[in-house]
N, C-alpha and C. Protein backbone atom coordinates (compact mmCIF):
# COMPACT_ATOMS: atom_id res chain seq x y z
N UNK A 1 14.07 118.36 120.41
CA UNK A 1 13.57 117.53 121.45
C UNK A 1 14.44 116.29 121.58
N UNK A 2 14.45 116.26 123.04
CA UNK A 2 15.82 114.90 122.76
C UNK A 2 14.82 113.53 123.43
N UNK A 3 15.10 112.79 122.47
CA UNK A 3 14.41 111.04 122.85
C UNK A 3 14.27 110.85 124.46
N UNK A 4 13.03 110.07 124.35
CA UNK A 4 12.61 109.76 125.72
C UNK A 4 13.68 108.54 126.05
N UNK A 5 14.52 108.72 127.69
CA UNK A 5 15.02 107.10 127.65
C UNK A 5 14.59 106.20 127.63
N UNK A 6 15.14 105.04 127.56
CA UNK A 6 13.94 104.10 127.58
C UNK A 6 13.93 103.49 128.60
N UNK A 7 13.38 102.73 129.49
CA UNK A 7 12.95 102.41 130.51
C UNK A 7 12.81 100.84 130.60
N UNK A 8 13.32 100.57 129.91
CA UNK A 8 14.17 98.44 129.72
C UNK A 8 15.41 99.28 129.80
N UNK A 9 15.85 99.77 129.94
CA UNK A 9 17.24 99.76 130.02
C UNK A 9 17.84 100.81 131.42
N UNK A 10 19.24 99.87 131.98
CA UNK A 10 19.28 100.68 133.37
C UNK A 10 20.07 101.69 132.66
N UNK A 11 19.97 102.69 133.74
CA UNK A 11 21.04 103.98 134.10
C UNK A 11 22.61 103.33 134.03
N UNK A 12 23.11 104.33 133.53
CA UNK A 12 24.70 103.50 133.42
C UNK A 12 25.40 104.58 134.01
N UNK A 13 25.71 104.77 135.08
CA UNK A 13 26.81 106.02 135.72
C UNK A 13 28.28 105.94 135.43
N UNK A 14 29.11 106.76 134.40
CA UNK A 14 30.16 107.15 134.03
C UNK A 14 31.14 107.34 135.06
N UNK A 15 32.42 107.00 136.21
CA UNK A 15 32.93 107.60 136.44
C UNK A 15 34.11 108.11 135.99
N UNK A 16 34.43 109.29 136.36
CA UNK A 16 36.05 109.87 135.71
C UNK A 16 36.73 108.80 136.00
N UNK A 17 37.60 108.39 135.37
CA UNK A 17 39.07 107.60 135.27
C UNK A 17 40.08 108.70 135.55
N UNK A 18 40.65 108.00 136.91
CA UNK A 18 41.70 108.69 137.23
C UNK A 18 43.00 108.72 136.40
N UNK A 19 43.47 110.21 136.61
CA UNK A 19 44.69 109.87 135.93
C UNK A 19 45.63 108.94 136.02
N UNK A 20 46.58 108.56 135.97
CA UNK A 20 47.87 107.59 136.30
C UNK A 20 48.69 108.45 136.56
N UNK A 21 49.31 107.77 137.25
CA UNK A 21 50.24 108.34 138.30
C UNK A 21 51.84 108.46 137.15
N UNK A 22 52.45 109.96 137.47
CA UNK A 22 52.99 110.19 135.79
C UNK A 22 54.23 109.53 136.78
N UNK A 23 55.70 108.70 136.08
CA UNK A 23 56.46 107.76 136.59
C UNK A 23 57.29 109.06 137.14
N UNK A 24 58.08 108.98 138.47
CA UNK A 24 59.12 109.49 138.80
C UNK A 24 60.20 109.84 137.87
N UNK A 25 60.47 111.13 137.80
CA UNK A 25 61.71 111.30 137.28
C UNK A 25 62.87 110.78 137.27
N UNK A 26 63.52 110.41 136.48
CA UNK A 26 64.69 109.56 136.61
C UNK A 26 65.95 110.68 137.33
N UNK A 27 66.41 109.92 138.70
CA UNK A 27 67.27 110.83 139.17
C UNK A 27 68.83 110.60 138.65
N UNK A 28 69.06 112.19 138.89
CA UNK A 28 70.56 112.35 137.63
C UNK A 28 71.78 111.64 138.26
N UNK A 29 72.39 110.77 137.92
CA UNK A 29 73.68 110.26 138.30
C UNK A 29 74.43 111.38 139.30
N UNK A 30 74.93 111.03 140.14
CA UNK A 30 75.41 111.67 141.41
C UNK A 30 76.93 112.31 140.68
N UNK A 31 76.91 113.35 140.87
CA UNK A 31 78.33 114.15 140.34
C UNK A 31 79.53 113.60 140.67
N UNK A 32 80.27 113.21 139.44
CA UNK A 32 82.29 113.00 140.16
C UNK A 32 83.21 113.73 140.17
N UNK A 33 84.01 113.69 141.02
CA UNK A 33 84.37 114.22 141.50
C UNK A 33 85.10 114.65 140.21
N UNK A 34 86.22 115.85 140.41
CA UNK A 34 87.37 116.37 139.33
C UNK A 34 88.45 115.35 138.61
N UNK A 35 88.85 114.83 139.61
CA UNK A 35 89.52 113.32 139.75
C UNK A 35 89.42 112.38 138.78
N UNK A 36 88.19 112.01 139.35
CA UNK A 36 87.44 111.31 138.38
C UNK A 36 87.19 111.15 136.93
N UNK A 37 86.94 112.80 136.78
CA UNK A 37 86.26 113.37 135.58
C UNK A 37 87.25 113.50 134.78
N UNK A 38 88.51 113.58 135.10
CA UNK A 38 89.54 114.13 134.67
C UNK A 38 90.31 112.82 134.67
N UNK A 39 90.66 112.10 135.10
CA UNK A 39 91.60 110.49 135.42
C UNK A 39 91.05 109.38 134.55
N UNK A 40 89.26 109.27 135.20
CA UNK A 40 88.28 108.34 134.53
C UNK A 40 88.43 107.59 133.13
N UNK A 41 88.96 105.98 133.08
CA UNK A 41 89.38 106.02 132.10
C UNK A 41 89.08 104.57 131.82
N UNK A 42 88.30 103.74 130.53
CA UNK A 42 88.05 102.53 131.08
C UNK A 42 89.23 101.86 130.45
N UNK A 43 88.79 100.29 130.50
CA UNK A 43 90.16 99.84 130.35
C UNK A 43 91.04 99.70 128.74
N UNK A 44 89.55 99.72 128.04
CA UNK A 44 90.14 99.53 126.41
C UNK A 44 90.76 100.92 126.13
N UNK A 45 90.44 102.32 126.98
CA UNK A 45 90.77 103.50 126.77
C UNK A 45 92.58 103.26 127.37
N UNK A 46 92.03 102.81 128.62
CA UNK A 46 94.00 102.71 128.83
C UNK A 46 95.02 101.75 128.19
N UNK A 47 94.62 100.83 127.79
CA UNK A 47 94.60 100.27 126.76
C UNK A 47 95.56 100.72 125.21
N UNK A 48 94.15 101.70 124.69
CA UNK A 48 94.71 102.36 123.65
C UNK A 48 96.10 103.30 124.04
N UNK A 49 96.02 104.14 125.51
CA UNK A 49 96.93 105.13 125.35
C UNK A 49 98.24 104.12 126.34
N UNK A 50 98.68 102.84 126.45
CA UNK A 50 99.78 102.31 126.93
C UNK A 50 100.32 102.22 125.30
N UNK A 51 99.13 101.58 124.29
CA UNK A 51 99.94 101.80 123.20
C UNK A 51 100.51 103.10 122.63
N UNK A 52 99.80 104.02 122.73
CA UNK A 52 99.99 105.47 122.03
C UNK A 52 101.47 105.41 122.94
N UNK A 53 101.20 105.14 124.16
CA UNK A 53 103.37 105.72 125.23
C UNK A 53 104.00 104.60 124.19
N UNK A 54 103.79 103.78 124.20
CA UNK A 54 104.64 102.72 123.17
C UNK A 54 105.47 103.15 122.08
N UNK A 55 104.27 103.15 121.08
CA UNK A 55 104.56 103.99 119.79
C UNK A 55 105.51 105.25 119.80
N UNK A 56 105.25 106.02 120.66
CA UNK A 56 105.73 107.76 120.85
C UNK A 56 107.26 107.22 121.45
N UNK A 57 107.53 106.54 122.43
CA UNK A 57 108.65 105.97 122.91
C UNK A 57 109.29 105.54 122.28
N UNK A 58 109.00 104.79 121.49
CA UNK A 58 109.65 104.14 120.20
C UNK A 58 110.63 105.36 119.01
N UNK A 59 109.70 106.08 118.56
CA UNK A 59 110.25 107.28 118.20
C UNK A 59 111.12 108.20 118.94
N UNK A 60 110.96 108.08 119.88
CA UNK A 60 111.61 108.81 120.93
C UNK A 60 113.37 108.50 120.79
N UNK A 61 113.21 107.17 121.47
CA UNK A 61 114.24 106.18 121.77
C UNK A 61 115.20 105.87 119.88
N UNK A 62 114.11 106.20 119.06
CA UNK A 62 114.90 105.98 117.76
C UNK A 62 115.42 107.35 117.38
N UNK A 63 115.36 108.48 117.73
CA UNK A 63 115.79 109.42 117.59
C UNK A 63 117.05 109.67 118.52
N UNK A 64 117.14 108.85 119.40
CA UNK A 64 118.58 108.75 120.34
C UNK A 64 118.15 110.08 121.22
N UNK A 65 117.21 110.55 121.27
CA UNK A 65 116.65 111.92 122.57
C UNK A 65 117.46 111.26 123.72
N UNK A 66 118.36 112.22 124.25
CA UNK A 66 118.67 112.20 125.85
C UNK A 66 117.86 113.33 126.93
N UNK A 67 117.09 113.30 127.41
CA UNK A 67 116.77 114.69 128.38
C UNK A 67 118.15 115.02 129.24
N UNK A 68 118.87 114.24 129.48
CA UNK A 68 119.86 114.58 130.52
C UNK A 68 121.21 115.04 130.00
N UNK A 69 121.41 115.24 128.87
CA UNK A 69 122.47 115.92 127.85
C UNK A 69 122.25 117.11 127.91
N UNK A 70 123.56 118.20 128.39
CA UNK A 70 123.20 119.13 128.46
C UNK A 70 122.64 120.18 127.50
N UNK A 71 122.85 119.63 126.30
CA UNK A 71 123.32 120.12 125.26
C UNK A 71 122.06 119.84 124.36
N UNK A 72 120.77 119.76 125.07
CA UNK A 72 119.41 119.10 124.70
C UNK A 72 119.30 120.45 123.84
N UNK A 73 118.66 120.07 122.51
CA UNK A 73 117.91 121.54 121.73
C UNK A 73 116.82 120.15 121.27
N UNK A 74 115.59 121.02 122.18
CA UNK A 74 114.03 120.53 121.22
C UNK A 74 113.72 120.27 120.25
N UNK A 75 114.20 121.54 119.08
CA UNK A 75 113.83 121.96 118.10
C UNK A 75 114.71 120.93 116.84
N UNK A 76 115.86 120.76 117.40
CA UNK A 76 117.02 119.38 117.03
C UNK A 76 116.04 118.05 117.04
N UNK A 77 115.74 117.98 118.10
CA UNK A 77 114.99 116.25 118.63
C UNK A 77 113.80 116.53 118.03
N UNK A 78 113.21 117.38 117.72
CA UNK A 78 111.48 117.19 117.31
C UNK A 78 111.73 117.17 115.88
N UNK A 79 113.10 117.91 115.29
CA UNK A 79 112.97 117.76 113.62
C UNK A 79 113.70 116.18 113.50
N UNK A 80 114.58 115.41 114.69
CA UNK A 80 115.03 114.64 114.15
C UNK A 80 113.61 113.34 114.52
N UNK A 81 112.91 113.53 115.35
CA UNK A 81 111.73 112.56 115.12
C UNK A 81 111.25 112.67 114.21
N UNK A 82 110.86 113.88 113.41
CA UNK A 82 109.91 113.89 111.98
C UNK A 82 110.52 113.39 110.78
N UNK A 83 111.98 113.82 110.82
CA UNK A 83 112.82 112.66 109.43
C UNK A 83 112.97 111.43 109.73
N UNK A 84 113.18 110.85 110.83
CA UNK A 84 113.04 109.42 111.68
C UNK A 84 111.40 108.94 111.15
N UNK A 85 110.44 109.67 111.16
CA UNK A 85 108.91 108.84 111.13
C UNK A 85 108.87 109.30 109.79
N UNK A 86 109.59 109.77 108.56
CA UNK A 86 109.70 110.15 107.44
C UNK A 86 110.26 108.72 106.69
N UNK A 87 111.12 108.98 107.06
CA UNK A 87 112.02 107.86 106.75
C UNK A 87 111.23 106.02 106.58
N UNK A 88 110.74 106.19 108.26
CA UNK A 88 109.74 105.17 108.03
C UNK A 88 108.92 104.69 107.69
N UNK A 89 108.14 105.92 107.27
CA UNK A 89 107.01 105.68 106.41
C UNK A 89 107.27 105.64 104.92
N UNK A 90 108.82 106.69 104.42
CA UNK A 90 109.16 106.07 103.23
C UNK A 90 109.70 104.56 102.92
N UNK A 91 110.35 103.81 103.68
CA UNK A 91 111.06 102.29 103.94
C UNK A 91 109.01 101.66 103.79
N UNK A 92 108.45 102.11 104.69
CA UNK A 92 106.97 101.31 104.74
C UNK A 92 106.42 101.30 102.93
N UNK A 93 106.18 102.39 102.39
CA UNK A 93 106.12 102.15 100.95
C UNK A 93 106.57 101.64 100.02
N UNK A 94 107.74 101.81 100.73
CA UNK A 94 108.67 101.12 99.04
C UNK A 94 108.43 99.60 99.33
N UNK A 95 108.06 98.95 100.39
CA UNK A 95 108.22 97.57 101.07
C UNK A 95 107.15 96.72 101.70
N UNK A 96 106.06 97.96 101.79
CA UNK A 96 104.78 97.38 102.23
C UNK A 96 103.93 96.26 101.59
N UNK A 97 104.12 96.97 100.06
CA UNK A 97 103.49 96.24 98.73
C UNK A 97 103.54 94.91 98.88
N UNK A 98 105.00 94.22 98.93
CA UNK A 98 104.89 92.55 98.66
C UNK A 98 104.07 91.95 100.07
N UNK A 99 104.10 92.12 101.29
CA UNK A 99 103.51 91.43 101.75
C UNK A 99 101.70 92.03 101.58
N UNK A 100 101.10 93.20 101.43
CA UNK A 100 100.04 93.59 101.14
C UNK A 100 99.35 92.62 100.57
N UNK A 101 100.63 92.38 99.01
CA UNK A 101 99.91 92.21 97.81
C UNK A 101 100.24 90.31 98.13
N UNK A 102 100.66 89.78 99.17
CA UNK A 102 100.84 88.10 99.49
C UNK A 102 99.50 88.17 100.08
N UNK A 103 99.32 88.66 101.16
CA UNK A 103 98.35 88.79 101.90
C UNK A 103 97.04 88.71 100.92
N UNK A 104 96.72 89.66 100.09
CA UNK A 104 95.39 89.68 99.42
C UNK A 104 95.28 88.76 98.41
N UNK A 105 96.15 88.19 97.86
CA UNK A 105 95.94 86.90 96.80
C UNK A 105 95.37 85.85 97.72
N UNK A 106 95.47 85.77 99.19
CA UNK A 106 94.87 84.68 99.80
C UNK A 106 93.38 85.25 100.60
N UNK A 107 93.49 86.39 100.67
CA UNK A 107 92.54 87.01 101.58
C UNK A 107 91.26 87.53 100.60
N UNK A 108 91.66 88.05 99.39
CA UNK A 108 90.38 88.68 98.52
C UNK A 108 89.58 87.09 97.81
N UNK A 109 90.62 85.85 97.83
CA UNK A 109 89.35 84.94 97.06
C UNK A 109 88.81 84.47 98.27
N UNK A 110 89.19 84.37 99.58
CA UNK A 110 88.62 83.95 100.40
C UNK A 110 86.83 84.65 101.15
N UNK A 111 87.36 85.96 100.61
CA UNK A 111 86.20 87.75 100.87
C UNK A 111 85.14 86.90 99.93
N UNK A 112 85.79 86.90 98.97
CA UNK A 112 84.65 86.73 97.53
C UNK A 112 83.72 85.61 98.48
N UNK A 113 84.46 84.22 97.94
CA UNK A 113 83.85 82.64 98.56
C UNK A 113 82.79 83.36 99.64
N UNK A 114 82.99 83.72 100.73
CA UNK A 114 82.35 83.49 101.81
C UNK A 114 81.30 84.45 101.54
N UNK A 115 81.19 85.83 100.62
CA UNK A 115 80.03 86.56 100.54
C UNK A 115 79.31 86.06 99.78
N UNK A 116 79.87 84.94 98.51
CA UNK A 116 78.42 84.00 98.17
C UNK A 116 78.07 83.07 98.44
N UNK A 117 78.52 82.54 99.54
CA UNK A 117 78.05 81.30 100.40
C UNK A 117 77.48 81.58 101.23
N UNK A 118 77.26 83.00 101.70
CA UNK A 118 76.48 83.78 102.60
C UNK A 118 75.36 84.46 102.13
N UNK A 119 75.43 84.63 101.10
CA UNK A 119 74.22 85.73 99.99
C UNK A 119 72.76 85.07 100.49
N UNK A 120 72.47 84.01 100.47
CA UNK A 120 71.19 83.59 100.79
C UNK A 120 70.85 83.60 102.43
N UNK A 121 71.41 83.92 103.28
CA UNK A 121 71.27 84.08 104.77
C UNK A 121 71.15 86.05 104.78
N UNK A 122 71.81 86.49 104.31
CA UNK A 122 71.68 88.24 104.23
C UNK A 122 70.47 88.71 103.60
N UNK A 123 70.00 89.58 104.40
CA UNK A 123 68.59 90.08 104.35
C UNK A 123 69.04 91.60 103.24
């Protein structure tokens, strides 16, 4: 048996709560063209690859490459770039060290100092 209502107290009518309105789909960025997709390039990207022509030019130009010699062999110029960037990177080792090792006698006590003068601000 279910309780009598009581009658001090009004009727309370429930209505449904409408749904909400679900948000528009986010519409998809408009397609680019091939061009675009393919060229599209921002500026720190062009950036990086004026250096990459740099670098590669450099090697290039240190290997004495002519394209206009008739007498061009690839296989000549691509082994003489790899003993050319051989070379350099052996001269870079044997020579790198002293300034590395100038550099970090001023740079590693300076690392230290500032990570414990900082220790109490780092979470």
């Amino acid at each position: 048996m279910s309780p009598d209502p009581n009658p001090e107290l009004p009727e309370v009518k429930v209505e449904p709560v409408p749904e909400p309105l679900s948000p528009r789909a986010p519409a998809s960025p408009p397609s680019r063209s091939l061009l675009a997709r393919l060229f599209g390039i921002s500026i720190w990207g062009s950036l990086k690859l004026l250096g990459l022509c740099i670098l590669v030019g450099f090697f290039v130009l240190a290997s004495q490459f002519n394209p206009s010699n008739p007498d061009v062999d690839m296989g000549a110029a691509i082994a003489n770039v790899a003993s050319t960037t051989l070379a350099a990177l052996g001269w870079g080792v044997r020579n790198f060290w002293k300034p590395a090792l100038a550099g970090a006698a001023v740079v590693i006590p300076v690392w230290i100092l500032w990570r414990l003068v900082s220790l109490p601000f780092r979470k």
